[in-house]
Protein backbone atom coordinates (compact mmCIF):
# COMPACT_ATOMS: atom_id res chain seq x y z
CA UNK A 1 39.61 160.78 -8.34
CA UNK A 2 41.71 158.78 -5.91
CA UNK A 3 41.17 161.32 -2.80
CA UNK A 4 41.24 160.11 0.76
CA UNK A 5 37.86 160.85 2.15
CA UNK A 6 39.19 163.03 4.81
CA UNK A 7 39.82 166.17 2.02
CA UNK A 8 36.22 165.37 0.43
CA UNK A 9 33.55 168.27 1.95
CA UNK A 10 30.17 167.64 2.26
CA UNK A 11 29.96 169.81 -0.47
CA UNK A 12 31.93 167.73 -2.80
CA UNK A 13 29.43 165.37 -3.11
CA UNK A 14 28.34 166.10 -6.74
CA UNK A 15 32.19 165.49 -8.15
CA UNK A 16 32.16 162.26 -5.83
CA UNK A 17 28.67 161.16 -7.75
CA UNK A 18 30.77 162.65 -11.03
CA UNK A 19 33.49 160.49 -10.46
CA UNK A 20 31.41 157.19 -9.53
CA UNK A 21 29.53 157.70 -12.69
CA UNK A 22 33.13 157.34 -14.80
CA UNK A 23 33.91 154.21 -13.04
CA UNK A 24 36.16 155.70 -9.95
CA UNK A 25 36.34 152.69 -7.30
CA UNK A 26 37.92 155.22 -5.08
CA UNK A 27 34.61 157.53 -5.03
CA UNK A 28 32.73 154.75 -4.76
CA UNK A 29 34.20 153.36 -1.38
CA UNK A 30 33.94 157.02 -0.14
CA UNK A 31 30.51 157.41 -0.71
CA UNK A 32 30.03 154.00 1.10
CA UNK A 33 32.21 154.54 3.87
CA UNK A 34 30.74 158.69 4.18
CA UNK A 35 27.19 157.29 4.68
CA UNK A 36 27.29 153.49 5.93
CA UNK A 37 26.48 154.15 9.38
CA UNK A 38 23.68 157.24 8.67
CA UNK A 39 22.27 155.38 5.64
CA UNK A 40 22.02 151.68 8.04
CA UNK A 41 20.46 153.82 10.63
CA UNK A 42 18.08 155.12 8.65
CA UNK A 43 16.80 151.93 7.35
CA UNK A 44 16.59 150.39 10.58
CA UNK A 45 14.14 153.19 11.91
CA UNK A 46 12.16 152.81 8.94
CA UNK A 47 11.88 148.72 9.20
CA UNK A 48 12.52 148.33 12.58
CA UNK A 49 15.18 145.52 11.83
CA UNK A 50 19.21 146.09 11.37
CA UNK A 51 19.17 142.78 9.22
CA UNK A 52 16.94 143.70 6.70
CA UNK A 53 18.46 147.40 6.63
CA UNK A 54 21.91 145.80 6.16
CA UNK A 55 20.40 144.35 3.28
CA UNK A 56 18.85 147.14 2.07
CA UNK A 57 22.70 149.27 2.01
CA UNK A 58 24.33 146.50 -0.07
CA UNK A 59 21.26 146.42 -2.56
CA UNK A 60 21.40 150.14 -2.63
CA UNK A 61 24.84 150.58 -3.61
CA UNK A 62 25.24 147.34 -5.56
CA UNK A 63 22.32 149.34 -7.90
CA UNK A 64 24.47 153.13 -7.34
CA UNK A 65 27.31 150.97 -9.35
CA UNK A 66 25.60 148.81 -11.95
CA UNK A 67 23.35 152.29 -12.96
CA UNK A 68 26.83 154.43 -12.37
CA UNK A 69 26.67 155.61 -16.19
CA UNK A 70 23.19 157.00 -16.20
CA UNK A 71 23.87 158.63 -12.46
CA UNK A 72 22.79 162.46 -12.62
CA UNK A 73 25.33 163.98 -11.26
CA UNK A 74 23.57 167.95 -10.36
CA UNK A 75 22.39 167.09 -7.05
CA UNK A 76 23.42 165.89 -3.65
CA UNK A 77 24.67 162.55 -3.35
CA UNK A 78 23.38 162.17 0.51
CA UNK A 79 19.67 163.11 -0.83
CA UNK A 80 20.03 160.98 -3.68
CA UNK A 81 21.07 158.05 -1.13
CA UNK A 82 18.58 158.50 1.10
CA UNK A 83 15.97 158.03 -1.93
CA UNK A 84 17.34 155.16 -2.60
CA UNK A 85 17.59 153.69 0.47
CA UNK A 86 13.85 154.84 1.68
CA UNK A 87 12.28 153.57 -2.18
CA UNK A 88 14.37 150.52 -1.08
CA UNK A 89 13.31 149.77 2.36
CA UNK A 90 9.42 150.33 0.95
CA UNK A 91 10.33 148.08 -1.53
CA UNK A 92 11.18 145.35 0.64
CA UNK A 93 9.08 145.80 3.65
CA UNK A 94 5.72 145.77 1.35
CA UNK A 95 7.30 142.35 0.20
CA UNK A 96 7.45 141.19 3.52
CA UNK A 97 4.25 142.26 4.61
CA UNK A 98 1.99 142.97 1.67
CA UNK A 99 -0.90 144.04 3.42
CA UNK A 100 0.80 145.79 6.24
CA UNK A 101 0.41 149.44 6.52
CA UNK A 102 4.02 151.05 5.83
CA UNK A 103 4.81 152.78 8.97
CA UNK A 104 8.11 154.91 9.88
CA UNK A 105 10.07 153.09 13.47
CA UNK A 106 11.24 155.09 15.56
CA UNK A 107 13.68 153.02 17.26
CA UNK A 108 16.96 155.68 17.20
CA UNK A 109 15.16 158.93 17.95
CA UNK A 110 16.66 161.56 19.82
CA UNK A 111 14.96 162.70 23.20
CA UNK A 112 13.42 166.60 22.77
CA UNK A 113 13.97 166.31 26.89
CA UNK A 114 16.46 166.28 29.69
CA UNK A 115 18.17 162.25 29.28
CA UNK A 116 18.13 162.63 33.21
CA UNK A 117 14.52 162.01 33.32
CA UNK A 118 14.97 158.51 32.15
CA UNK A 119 13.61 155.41 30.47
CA UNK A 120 9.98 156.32 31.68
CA UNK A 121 10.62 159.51 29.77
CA UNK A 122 11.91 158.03 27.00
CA UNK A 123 8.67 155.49 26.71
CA UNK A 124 6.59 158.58 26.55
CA UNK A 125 8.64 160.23 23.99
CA UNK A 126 8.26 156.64 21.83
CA UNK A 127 4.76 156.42 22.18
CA UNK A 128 4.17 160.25 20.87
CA UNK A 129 6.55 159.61 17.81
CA UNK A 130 3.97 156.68 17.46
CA UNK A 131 1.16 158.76 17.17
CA UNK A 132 2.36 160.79 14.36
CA UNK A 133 1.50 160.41 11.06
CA UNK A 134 4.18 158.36 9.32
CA UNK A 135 5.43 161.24 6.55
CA UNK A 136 5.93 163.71 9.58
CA UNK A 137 7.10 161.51 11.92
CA UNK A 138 9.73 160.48 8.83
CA UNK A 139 10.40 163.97 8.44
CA UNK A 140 11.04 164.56 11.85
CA UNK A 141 13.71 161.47 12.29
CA UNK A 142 15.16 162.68 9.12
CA UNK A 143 15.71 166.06 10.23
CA UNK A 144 16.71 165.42 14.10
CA UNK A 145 18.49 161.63 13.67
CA UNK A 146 20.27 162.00 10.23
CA UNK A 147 21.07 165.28 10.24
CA UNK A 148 19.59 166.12 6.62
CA UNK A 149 18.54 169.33 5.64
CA UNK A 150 15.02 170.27 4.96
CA UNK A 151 16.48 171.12 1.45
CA UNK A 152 17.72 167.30 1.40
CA UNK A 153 14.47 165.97 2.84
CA UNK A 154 12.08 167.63 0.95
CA UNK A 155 14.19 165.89 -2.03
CA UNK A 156 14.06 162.30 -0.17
CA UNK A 157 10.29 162.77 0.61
CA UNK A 158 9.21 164.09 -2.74
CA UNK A 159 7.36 167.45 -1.40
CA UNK A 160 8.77 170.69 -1.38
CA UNK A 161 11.17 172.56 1.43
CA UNK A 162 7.44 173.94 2.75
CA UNK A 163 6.10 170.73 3.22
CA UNK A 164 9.08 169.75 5.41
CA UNK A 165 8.76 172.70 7.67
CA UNK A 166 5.45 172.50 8.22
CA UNK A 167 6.02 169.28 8.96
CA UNK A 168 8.79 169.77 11.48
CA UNK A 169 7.19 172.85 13.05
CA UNK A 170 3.65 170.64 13.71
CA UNK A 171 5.78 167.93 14.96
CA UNK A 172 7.79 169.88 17.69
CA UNK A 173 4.33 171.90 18.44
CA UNK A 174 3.24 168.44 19.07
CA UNK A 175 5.75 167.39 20.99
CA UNK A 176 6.18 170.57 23.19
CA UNK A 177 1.92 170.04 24.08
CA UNK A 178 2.35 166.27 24.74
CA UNK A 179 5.57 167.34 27.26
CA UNK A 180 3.26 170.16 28.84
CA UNK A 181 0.44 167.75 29.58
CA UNK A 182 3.20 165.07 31.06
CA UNK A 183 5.02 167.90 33.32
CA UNK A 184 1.00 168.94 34.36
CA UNK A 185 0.07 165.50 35.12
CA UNK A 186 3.01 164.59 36.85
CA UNK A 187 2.93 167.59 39.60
């Protein structure tokens, strides 16, 4: 392939997975490169711990190359790295802490209010993501911290496109209550 990853779209992703499946280095390193920081961010909200998601990156793409040949290359190669990297995480976190409920962090998510209302605002916000239940809050951070599509997360998750939007819609319904009741209380 042996394209700089600055004239790879998004929507190239399927001939980079093509490519990787033949053996091409090159797409390889782009893929890495295109989704290092999203894919290590990703991790770490789910664990809680940039260590163990570093870990989790090199064992996911260590397993993209040694399964390259058998790599189905019809769908997108940011959903299909996600999957891998959430299956992963799972994986590794259950072996951790067997009998530890599997919970989503929410370490790196993104206000839904005005940054200029501060840390005490931003302890509220935390402690609301924390009440979620973990496959909306996931689909949430997905969504608002990563960028993904519901298309995309609906494939990471394993539900359908409906699934995601209810999810989404009940989580910023949520959200928008919880901020209510905090403006209320605080006037």
């Amino acid at each position: 392939m042996n394209t700089p990853e600055s004239m790879i779209s998004d929507s190239d992703s399927n001939q980079l997975l093509q490519a990787v499946s033949r053996g091409d280095r090159d797409a390889f390193e782009t893929l890495f490169r295109r989704y290092q920081a999203k894919l290590t961010g990703y991790a770490t909200s789910m664990c809680g711990d940039r260590s163990l998601a570093l870990d989790v990156l090199q064992d996911v793409f260590m397993k993209l190359w040694d399964t390259r040949r058998r790599l189905r290359s019809t769908g997108s190669a940011e959903a299909l790295l996600y999957t891998m990297v959430r299956n992963r995480t799972i994986s590794l976190i259950r072996r951790r802490r067997p009998s530890a409920e599997l919970t989503v962090v929410a370490e790196s998510a993104a206000p839904v209010f005005d940054p200029a209302q501060g840390r005490e605002m931003q302890q509220f916000f935390q402690r609301w993501m924390d009440e979620l239940p973990p496959r909306r809050k996931e689909a949430f951070l997905l969504s608002r911290d990563h960028g993904l599509t519901h298309r995309q997360i609906a494939r990471v998750l394993g539900v359908t496109e409906k699934t995601v939007d209810a999810h989404i819609l009940r989580t910023l319904q949520f959200l928008r209550e919880r901020l209510t009741n905090y403006r209320q209380e605080a006037t």
